[in-house]
C-alpha atoms as a PDB file:
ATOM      1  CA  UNK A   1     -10.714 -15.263  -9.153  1.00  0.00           C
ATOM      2  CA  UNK A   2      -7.027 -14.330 -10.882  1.00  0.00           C
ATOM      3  CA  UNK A   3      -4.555 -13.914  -8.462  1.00  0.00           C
ATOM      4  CA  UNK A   4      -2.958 -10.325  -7.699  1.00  0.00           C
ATOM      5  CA  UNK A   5      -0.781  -8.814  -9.592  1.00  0.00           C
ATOM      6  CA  UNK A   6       2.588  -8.364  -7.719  1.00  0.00           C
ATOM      7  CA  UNK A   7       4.239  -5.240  -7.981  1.00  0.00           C
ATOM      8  CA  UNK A   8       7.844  -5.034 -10.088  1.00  0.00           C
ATOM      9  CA  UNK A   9      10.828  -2.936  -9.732  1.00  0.00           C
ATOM     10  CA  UNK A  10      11.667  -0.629 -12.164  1.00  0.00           C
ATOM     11  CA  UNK A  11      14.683  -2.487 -13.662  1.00  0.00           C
ATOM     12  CA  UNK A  12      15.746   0.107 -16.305  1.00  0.00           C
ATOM     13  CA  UNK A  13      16.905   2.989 -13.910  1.00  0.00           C
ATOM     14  CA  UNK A  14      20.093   3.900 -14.944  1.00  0.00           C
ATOM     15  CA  UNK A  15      21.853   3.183 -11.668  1.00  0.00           C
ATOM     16  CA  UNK A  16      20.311   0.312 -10.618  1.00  0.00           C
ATOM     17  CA  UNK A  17      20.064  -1.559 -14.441  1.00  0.00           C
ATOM     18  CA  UNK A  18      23.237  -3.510 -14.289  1.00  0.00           C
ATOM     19  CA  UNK A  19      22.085  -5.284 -11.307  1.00  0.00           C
ATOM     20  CA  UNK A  20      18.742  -5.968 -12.749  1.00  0.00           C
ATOM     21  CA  UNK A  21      20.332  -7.420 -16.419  1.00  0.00           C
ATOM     22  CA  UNK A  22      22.566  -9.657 -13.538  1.00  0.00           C
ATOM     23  CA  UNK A  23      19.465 -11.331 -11.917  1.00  0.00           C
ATOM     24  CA  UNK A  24      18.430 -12.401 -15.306  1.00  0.00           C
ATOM     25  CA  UNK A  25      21.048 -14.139 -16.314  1.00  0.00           C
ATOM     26  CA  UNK A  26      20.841 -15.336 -12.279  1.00  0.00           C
ATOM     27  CA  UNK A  27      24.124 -13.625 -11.120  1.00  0.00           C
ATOM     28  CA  UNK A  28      24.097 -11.737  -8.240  1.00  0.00           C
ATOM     29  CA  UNK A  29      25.938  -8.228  -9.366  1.00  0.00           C
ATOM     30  CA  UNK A  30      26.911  -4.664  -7.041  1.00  0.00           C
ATOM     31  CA  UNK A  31      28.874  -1.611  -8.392  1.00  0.00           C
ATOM     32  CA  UNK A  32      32.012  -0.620  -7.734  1.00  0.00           C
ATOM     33  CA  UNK A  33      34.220   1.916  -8.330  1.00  0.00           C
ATOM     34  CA  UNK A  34      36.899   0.939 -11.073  1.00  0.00           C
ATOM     35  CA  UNK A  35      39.345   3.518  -9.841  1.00  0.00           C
ATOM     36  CA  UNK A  36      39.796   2.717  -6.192  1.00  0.00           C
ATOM     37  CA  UNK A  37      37.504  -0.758  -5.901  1.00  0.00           C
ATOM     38  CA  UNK A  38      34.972   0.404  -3.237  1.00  0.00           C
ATOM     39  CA  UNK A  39      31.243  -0.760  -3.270  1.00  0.00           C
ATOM     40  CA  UNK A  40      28.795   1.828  -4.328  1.00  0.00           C
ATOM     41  CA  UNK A  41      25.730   0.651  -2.540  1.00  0.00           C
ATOM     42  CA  UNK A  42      23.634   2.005  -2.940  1.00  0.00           C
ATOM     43  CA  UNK A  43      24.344   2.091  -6.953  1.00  0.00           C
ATOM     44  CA  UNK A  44      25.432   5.508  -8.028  1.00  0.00           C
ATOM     45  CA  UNK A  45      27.006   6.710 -11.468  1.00  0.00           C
ATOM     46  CA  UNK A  46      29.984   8.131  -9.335  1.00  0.00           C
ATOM     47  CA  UNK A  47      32.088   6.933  -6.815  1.00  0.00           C
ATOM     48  CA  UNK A  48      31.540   9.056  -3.245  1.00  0.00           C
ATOM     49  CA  UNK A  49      34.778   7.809  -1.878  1.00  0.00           C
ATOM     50  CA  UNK A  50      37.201   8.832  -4.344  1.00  0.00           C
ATOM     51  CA  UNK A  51      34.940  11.224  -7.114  1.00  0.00           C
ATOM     52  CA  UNK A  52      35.445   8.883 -10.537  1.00  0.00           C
ATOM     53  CA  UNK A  53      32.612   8.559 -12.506  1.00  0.00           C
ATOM     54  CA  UNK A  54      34.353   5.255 -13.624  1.00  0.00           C
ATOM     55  CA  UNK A  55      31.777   2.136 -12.428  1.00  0.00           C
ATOM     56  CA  UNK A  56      30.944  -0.947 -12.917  1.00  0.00           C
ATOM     57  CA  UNK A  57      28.856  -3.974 -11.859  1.00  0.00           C
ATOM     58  CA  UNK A  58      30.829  -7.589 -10.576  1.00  0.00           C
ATOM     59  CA  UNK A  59      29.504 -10.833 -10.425  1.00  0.00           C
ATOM     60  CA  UNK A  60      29.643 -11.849  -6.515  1.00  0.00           C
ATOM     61  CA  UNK A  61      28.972 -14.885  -4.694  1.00  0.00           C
ATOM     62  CA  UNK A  62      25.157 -15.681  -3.977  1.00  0.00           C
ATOM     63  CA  UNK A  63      26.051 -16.162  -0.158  1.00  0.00           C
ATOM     64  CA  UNK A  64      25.646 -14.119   3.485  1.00  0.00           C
ATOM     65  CA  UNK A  65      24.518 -13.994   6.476  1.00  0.00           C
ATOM     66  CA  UNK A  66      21.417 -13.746   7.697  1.00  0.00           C
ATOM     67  CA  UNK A  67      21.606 -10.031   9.808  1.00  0.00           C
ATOM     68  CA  UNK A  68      17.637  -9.085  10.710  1.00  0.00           C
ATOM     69  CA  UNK A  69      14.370 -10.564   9.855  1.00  0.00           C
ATOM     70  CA  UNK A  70      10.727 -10.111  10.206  1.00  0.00           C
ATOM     71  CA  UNK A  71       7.588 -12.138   9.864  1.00  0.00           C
ATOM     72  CA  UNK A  72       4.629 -10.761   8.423  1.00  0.00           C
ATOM     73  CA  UNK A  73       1.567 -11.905   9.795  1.00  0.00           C
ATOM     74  CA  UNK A  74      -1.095  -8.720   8.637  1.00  0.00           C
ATOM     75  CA  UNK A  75      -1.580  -9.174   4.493  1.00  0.00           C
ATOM     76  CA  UNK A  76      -1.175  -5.521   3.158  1.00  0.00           C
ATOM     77  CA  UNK A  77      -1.107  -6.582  -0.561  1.00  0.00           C
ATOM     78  CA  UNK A  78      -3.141  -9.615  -1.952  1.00  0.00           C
ATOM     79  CA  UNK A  79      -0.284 -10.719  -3.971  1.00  0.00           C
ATOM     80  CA  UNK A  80       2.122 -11.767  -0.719  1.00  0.00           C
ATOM     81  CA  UNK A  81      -0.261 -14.015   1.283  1.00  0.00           C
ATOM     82  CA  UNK A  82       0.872 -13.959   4.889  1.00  0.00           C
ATOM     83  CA  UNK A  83       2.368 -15.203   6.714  1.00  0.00           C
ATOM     84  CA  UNK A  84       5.842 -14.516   4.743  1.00  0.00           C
ATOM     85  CA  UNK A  85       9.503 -13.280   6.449  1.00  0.00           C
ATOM     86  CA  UNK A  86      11.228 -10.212   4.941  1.00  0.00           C
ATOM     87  CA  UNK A  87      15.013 -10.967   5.527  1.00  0.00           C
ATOM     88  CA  UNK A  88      17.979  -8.792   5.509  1.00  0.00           C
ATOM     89  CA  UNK A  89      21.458 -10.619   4.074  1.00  0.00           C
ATOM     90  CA  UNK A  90      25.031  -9.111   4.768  1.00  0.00           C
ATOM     91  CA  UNK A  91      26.929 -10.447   1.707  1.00  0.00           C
ATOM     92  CA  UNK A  92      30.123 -12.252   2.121  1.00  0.00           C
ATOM     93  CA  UNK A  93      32.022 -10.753  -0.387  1.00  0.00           C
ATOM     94  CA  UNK A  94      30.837  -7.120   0.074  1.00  0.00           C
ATOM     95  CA  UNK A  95      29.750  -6.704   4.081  1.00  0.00           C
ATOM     96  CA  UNK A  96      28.580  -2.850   3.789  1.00  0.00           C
ATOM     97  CA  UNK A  97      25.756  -4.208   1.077  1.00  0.00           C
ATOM     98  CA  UNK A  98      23.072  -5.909   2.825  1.00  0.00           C
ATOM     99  CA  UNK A  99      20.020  -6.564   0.410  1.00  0.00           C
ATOM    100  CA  UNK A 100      16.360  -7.687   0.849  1.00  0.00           C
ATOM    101  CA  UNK A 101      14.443 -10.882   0.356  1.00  0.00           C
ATOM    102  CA  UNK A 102      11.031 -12.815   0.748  1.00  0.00           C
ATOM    103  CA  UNK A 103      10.666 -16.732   2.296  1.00  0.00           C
ATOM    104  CA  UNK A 104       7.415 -17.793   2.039  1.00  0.00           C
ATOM    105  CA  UNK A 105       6.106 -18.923   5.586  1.00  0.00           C
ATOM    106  CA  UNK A 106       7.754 -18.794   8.755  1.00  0.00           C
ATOM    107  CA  UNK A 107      11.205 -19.602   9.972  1.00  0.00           C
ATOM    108  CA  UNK A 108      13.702 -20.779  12.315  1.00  0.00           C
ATOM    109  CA  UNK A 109      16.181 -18.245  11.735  1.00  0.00           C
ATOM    110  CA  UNK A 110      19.098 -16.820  13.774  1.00  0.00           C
ATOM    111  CA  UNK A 111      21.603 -13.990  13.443  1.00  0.00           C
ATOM    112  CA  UNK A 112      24.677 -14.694  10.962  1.00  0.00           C
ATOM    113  CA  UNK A 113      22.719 -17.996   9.738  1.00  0.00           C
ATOM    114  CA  UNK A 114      24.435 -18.684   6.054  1.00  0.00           C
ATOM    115  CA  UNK A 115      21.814 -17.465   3.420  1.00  0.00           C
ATOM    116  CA  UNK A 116      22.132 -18.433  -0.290  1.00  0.00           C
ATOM    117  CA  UNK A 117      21.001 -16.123  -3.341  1.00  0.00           C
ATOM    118  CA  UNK A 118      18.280 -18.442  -5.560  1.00  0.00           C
ATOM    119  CA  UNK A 119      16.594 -15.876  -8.735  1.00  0.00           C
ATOM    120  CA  UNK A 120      12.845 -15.896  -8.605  1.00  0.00           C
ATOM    121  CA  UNK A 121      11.135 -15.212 -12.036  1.00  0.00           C
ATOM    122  CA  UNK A 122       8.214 -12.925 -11.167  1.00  0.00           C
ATOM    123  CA  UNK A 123       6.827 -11.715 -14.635  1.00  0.00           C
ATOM    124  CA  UNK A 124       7.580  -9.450 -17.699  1.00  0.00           C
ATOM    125  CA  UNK A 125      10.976 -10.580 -17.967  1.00  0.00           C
ATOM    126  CA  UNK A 126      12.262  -9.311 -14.420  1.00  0.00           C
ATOM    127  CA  UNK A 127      13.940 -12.006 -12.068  1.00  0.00           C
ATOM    128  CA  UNK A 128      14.668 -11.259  -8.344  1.00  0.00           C
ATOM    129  CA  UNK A 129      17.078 -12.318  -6.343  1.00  0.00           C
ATOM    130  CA  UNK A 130      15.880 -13.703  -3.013  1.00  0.00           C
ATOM    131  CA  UNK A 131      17.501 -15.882  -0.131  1.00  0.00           C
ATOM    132  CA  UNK A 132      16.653 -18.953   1.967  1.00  0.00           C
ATOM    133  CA  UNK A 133      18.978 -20.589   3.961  1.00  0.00           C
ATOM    134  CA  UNK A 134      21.988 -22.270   3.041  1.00  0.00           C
ATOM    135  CA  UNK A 135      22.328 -25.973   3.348  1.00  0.00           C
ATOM    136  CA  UNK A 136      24.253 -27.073   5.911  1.00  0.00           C
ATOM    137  CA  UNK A 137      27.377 -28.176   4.426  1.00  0.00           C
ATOM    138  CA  UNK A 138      27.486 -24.606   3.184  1.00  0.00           C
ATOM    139  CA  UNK A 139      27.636 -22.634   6.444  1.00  0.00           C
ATOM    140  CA  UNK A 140      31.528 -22.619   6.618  1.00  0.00           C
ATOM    141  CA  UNK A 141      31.493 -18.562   6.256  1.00  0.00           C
ATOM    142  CA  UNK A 142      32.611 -16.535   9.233  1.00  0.00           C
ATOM    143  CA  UNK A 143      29.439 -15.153  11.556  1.00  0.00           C
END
């Protein structure tokens, strides 16, 4: 029996794109404003803090911390076999975005635990970034 298909994002949206064409060159990318320099997360075509409609995506550091988590033990989709842990990263270099990722398994895991971006090819040319933790000579990043 062929395995599931997993389900994609749609990586052409307009304001999400940029960060899309980042993961598949595996660079981890967020908007910002290129008028005043704050983070548009989520990813708009105009900046809510000071009105430009001048954005663009930066390259940032693969790295966080570790800020919720959840284990999955109840398979709703045949492609994710369970169990699996959803995990939510704060990143360093931009603390108000926190974005999504899937470990395989279960884990010892704790608040602020260092977390390091890795690019998972998943089919039809899109590439998501996901986290696991980092290794330990890594974890020098304030909790």
């Amino acid at each position: 029996m062929a395995a599931a298909a997993r389900p994609l994002p749609v990586d052409d949206d307009r304001d999400t794109a940029g960060f899309w064409e980042a993961a598949r060159r595996h660079e981890l990318a967020i908007l910002a404003c290129q008028d005043c320099g704050a983070v548009l997360h989520m990813p708009r075509a105009y900046c809510h803090h000071c009105g430009s409609w001048s954005v663009g995506w930066r390259e940032v550091a693969g790295r966080g911390a570790l800020r919720s988590w959840t284990v999955v033990d109840h398979q709703s989709h045949p492609a994710f076999p369970v169990p699996y842990t959803v995990v939510l990263v704060q990143l360093d270099e931009a603390p108000e975005v926190r974005l999504v990722g899937h470990l395989p398994g279960e884990h010892e895991l704790a608040d602020g635990q260092p977390m390091e971006a890795w690019f998972e090819h998943v089919g039809d040319g899109v590439v998501l970034p996901q986290w696991r933790p980092a290794p330990a000579d890594q974890e020098e990043h304030t909790r």
